[in-house]
N, C-alpha and C. Protein backbone atom coordinates (compact mmCIF):
# COMPACT_ATOMS: atom_id res chain seq x y z
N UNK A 1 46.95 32.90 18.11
CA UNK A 1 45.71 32.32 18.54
C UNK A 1 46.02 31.09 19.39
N UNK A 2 45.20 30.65 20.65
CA UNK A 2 45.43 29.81 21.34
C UNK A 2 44.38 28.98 21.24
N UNK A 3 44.88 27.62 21.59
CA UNK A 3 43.98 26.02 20.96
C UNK A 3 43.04 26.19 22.32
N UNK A 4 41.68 26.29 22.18
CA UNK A 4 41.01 26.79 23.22
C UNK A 4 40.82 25.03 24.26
N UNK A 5 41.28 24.32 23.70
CA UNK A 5 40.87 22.63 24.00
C UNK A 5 42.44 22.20 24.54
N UNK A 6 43.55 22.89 24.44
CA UNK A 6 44.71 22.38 24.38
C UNK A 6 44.48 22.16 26.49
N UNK A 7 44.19 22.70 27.49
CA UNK A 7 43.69 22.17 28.73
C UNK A 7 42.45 21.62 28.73
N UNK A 8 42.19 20.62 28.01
CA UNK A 8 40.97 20.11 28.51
C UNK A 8 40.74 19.09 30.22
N UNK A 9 40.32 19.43 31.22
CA UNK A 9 40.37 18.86 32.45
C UNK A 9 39.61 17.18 32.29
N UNK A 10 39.14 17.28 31.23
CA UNK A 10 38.53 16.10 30.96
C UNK A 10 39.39 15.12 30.48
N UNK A 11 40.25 15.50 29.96
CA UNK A 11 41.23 14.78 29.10
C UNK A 11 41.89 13.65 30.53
N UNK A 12 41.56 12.41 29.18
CA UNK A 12 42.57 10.99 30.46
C UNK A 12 44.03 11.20 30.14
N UNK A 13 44.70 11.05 30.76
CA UNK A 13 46.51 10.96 30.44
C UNK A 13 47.06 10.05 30.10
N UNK A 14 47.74 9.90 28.84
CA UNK A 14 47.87 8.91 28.24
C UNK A 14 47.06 7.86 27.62
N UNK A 15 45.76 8.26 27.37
CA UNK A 15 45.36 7.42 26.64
C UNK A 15 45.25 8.36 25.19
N UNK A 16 45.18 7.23 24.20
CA UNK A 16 44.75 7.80 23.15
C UNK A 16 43.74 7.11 22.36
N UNK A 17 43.18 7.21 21.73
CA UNK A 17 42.10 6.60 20.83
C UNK A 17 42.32 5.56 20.08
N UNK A 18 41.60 4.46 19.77
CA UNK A 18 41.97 3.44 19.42
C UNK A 18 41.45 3.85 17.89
N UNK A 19 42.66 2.91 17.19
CA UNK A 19 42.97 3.03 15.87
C UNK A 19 41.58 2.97 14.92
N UNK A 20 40.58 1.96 15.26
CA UNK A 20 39.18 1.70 14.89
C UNK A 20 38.48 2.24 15.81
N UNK A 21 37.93 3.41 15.93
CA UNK A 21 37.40 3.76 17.17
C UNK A 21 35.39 3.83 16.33
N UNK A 22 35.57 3.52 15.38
CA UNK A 22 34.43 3.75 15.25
C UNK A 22 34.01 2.53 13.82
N UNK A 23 32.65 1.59 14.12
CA UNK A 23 32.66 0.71 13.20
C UNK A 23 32.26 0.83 11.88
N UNK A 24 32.57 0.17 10.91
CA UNK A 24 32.08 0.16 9.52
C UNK A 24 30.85 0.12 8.89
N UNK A 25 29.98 0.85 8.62
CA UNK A 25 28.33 0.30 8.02
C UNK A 25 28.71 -0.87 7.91
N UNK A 26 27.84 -1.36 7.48
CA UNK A 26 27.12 -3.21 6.93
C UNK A 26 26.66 -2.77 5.48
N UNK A 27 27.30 -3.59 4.94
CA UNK A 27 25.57 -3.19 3.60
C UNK A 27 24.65 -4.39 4.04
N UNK A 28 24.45 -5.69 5.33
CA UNK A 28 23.63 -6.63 5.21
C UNK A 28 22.83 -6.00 5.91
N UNK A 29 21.23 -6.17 5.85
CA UNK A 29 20.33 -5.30 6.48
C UNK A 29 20.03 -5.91 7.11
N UNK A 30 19.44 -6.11 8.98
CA UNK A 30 18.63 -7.20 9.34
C UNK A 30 17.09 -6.98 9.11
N UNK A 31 16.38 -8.72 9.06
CA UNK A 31 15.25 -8.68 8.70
C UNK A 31 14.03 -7.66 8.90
N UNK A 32 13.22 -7.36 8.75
CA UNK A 32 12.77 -5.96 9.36
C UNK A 32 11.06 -6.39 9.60
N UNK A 33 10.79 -6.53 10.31
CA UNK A 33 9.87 -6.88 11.23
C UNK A 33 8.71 -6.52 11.86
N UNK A 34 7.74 -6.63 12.76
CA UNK A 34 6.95 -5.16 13.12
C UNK A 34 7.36 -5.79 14.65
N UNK A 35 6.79 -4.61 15.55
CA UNK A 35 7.72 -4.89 17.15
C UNK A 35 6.33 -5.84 17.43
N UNK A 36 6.75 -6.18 18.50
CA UNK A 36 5.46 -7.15 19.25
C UNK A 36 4.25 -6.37 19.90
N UNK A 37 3.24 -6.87 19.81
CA UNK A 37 1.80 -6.12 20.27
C UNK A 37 1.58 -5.68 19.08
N UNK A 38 0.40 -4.69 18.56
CA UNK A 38 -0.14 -3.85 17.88
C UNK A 38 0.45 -3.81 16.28
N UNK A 39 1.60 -3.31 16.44
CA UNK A 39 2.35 -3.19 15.47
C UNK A 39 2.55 -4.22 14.32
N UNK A 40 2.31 -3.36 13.29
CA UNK A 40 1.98 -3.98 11.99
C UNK A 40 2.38 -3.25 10.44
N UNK A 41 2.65 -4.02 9.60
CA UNK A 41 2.94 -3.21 8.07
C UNK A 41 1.20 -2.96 7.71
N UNK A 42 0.79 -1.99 7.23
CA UNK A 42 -0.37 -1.75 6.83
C UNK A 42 -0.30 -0.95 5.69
N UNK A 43 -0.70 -2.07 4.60
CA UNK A 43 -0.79 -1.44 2.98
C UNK A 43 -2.15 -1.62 2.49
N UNK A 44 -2.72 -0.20 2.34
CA UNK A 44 -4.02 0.40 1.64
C UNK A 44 -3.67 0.53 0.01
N UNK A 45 -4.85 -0.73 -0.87
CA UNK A 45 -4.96 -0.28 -1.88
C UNK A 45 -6.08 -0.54 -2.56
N UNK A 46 -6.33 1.33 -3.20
CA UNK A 46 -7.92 2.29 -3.26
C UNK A 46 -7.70 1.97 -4.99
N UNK A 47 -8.97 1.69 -5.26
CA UNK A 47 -9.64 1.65 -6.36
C UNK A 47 -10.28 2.59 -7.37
N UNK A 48 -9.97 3.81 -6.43
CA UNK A 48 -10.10 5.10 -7.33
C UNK A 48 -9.83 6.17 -6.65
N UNK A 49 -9.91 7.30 -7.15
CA UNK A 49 -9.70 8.25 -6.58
C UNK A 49 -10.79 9.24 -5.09
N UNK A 50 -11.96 8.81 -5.63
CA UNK A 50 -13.25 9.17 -4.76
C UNK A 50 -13.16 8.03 -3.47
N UNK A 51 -14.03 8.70 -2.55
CA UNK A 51 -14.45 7.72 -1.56
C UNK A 51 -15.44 6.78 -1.82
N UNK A 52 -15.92 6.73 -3.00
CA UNK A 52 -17.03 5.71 -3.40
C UNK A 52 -15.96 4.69 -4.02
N UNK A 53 -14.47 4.40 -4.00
CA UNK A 53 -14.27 3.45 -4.46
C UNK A 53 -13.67 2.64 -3.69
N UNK A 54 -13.61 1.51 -4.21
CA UNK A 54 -13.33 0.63 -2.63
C UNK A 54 -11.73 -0.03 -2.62
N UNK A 55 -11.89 -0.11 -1.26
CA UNK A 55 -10.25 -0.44 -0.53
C UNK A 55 -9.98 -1.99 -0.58
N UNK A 56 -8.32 -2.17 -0.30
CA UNK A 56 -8.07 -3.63 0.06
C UNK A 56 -7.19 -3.26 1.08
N UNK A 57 -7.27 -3.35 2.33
CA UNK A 57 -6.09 -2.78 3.70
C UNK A 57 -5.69 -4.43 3.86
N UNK A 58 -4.07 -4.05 3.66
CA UNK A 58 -3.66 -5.68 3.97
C UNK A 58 -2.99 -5.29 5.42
N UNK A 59 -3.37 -6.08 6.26
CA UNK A 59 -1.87 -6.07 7.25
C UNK A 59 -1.15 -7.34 7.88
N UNK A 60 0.22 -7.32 8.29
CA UNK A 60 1.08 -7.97 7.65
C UNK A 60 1.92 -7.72 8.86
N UNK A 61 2.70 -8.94 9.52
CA UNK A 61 3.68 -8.91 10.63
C UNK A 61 5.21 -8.26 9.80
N UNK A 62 5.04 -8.41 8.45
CA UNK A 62 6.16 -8.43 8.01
C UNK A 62 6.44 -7.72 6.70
N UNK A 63 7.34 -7.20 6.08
CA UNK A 63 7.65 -7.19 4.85
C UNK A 63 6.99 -7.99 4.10
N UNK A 64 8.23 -9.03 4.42
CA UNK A 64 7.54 -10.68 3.60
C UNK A 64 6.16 -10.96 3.39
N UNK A 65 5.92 -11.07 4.92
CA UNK A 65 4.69 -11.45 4.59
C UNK A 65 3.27 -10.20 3.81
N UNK A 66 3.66 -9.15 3.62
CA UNK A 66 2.98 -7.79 3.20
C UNK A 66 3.28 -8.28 1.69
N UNK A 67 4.43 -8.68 1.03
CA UNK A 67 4.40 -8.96 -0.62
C UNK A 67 3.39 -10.37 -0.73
N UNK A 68 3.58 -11.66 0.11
CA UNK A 68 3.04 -12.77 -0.32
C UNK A 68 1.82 -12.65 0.07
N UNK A 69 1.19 -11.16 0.61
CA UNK A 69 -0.47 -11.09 0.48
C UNK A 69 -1.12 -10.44 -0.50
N UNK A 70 0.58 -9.62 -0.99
CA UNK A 70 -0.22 -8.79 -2.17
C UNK A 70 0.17 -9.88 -3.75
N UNK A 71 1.14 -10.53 -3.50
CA UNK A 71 1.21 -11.22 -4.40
C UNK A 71 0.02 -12.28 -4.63
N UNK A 72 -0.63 -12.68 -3.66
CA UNK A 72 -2.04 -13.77 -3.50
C UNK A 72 -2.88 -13.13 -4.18
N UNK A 73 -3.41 -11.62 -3.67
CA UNK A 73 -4.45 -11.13 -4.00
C UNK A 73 -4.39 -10.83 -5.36
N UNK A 74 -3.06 -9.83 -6.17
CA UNK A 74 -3.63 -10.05 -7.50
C UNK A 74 -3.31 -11.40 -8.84
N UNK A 75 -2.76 -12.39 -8.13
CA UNK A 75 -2.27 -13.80 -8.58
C UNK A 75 -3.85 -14.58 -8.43
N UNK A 76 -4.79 -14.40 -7.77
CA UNK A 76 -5.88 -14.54 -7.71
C UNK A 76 -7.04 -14.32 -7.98
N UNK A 77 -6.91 -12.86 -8.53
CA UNK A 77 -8.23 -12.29 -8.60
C UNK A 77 -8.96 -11.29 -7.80
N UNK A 78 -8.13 -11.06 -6.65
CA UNK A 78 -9.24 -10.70 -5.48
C UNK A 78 -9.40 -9.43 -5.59
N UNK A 79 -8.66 -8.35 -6.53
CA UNK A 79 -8.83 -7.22 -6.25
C UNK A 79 -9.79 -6.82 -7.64
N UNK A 80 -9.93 -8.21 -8.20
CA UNK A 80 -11.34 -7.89 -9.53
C UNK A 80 -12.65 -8.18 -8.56
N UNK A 81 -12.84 -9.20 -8.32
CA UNK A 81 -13.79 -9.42 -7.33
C UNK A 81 -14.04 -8.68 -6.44
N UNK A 82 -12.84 -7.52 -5.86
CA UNK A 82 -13.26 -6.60 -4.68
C UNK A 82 -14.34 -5.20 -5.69
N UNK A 83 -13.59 -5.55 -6.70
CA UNK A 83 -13.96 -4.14 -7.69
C UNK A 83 -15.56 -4.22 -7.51
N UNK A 84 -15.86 -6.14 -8.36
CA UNK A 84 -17.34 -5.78 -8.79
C UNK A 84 -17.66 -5.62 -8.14
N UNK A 85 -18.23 -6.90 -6.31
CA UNK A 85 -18.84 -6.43 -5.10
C UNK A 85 -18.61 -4.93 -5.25
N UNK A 86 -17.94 -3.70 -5.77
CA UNK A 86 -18.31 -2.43 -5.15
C UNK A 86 -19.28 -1.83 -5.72
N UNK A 87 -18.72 -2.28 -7.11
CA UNK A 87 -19.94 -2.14 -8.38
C UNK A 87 -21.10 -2.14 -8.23
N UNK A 88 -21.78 -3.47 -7.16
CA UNK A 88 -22.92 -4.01 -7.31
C UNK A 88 -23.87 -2.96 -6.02
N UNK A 89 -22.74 -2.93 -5.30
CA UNK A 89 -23.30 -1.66 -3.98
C UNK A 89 -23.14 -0.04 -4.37
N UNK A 90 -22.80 0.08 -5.87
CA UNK A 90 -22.83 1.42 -6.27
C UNK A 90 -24.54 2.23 -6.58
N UNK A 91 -24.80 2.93 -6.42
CA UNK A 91 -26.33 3.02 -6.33
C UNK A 91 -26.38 4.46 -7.44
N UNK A 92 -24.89 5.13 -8.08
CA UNK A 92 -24.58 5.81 -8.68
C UNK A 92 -24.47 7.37 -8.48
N UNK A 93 -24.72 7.40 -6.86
CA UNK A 93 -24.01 8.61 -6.55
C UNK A 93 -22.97 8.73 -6.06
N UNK A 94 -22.31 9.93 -5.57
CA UNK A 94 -20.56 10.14 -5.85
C UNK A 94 -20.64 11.18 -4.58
N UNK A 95 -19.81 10.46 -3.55
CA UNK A 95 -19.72 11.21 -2.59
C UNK A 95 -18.62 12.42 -2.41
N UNK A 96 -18.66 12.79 -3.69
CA UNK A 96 -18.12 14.22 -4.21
C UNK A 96 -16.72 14.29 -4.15
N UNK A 97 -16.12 13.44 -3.90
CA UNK A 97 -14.42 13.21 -3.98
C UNK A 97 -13.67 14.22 -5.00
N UNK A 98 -12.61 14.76 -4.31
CA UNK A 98 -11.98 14.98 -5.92
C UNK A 98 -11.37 14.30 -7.20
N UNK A 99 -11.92 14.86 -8.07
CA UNK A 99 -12.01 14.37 -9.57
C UNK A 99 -13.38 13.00 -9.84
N UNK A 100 -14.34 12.79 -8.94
CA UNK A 100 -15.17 12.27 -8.83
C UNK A 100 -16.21 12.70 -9.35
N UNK A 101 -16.38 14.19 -9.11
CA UNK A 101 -17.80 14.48 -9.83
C UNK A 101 -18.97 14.64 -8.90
N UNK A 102 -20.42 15.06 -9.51
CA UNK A 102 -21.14 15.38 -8.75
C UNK A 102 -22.12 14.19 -8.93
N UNK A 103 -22.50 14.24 -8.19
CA UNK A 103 -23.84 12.89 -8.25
C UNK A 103 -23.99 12.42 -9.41
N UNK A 104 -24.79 11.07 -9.02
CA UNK A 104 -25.77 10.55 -10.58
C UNK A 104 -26.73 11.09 -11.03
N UNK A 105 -27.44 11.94 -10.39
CA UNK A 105 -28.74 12.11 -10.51
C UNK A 105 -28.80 13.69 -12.00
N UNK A 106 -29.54 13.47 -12.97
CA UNK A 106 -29.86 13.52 -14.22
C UNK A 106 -30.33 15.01 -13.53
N UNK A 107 -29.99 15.93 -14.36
CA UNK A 107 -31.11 17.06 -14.12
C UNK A 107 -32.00 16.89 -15.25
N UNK A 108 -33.49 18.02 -14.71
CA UNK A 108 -34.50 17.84 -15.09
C UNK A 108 -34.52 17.70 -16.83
N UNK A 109 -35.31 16.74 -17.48
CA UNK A 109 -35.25 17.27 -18.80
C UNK A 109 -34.05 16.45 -20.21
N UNK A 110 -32.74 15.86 -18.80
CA UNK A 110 -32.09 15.09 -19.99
C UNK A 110 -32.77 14.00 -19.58
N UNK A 111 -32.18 12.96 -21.24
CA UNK A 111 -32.34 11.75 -21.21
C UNK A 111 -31.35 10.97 -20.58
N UNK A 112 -31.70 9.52 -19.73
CA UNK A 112 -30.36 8.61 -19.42
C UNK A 112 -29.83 8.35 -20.88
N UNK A 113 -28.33 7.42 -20.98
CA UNK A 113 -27.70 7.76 -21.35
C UNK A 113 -27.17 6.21 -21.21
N UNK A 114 -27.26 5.29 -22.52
CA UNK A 114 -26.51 4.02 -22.40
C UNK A 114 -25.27 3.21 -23.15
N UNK A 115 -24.50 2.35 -22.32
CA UNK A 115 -23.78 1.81 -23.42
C UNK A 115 -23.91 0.51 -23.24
N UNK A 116 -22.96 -0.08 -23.71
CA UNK A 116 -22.90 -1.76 -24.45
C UNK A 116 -22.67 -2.15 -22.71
N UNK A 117 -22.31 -1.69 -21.72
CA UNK A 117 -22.48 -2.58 -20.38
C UNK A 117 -23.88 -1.73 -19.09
N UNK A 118 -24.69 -1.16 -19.99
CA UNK A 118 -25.42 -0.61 -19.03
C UNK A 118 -25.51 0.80 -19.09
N UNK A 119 -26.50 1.32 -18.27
CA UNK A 119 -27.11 2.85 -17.96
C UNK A 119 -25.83 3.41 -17.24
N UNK A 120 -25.62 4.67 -18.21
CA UNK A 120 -24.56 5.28 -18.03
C UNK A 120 -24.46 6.12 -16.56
N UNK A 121 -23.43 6.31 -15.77
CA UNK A 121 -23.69 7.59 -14.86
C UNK A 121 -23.40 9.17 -15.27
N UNK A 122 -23.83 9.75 -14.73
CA UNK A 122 -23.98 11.14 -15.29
C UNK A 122 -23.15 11.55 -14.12
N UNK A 123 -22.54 12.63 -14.31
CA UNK A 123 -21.96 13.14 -13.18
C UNK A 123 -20.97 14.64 -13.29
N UNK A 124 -21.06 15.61 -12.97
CA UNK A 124 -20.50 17.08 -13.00
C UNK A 124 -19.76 17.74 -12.04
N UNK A 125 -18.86 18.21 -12.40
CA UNK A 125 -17.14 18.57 -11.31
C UNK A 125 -17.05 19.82 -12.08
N UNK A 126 -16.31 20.17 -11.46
CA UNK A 126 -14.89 21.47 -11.92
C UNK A 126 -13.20 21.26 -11.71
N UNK A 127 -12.91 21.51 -13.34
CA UNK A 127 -11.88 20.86 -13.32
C UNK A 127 -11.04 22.24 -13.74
N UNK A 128 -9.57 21.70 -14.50
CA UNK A 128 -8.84 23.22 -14.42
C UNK A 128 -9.08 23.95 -15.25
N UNK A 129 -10.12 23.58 -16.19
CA UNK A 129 -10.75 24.28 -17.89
C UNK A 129 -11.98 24.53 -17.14
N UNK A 130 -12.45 24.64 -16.36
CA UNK A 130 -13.98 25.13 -16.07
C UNK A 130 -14.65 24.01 -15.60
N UNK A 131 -15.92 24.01 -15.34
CA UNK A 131 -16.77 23.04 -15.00
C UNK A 131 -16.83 22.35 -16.29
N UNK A 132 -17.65 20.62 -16.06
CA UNK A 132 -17.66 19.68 -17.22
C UNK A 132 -19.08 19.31 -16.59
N UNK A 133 -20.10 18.33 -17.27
CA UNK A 133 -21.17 17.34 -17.10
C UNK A 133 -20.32 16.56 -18.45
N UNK A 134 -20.77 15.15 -17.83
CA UNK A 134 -20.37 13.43 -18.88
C UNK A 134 -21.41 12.67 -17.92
N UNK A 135 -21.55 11.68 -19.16
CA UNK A 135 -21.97 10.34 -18.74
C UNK A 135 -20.60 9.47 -19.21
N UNK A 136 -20.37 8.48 -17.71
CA UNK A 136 -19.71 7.75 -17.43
C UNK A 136 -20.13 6.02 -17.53
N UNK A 137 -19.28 5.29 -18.27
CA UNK A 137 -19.69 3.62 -18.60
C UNK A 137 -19.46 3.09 -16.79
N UNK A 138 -20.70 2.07 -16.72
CA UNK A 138 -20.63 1.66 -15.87
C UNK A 138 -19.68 0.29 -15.09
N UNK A 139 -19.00 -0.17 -16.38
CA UNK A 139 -17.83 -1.49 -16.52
C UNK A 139 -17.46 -1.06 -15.18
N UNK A 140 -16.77 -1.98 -14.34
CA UNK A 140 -16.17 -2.01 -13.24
C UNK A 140 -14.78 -1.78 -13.39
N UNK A 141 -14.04 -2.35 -14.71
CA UNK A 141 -13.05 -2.82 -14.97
C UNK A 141 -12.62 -1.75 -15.90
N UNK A 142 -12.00 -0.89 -15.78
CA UNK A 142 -11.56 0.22 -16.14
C UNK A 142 -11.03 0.40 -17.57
N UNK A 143 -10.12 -0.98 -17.74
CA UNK A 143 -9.77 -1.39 -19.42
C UNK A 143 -10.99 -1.61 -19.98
N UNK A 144 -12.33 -1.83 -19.59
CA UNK A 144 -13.19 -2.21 -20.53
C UNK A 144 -14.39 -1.43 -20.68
N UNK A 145 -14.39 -0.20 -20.03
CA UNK A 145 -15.04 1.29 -20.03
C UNK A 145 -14.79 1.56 -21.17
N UNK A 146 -16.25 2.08 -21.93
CA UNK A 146 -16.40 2.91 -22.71
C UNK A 146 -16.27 4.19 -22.72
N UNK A 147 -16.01 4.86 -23.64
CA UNK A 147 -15.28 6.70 -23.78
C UNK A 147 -16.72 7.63 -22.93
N UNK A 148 -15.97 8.70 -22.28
CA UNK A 148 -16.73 8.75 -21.37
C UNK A 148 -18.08 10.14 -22.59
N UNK A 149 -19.39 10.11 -22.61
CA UNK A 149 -20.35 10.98 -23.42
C UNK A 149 -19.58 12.40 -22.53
N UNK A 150 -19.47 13.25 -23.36
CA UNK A 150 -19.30 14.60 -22.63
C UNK A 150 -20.51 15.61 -23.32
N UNK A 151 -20.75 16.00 -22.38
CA UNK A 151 -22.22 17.59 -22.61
C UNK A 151 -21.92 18.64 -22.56
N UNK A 152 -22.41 19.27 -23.62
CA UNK A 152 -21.32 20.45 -23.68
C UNK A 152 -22.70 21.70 -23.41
């Protein structure tokens, strides 16, 4: 068998490759940045799973600066305060999201449905056991929701 490369016309004469011909990774990373104009870190964070729950979009020239906004906001409060304001604009229907459920609205004939923070929401999906109807606690604050009534 013949070295199909052994005439290469490309080949320089007499040179040969230098001993380091190729450099070492880094493990130091440089800073990482967004480019100039437009460009930006943009971190979305949703409050539930449906579109009825509400967002916090941070954006951020930087890494850095993307943690010390998220570090502000929940070192502060702001993403309880974003909760209730959503709370207070909830009018208790469910713009059908998945795992959201179907509206508030009661069919004919039941009763509402209350707990220790208010008039419960009612609301009906299909899940991987079949369809469900529950009334849901209205708490904003998810640790402090009551067990959700299920209708069987």
């Amino acid at each position: 068998m013949t070295d199909p490369f052994a005439d290469d016309p490309f080949a320089s004469e007499g040179q040969e490759a230098p001993e380091n011909w190729f450099e070492e990774p880094t493990t130091e990373r440089p800073p990482v940045t967004a480019p100039s104009g437009d460009g930006k870190i943009v971190t979305t964070l949703k409050g539930g799973s449906g579109f009825e729950s509400p967002w916090i979009v941070v954006h951020a020239g930087s890494v850095e600066e993307s943690e010390t906004l998220l570090n502000t906001i929940y070192s502060k409060g702001y993403h309880e305060r974003v909760t209730k304001a959503a709370a207070a604009f909830n009018t208790g229907s469910s713009s059908g999201g998945r795992g959201s459920g179907g509206g508030g609205a009661k069919p004919p004939g039941v009763a509402s449905k209350s707990c220790s923070h208010g008039e419960m929401t009612y609301r009906t999906g299909n899940g991987t056991k079949g369809p469900w109807k529950a009334y849901f606690c209205p708490a904003p604050d998810k640790d402090e929701q009551c067990s959700p009534v299920w209708v069987k």
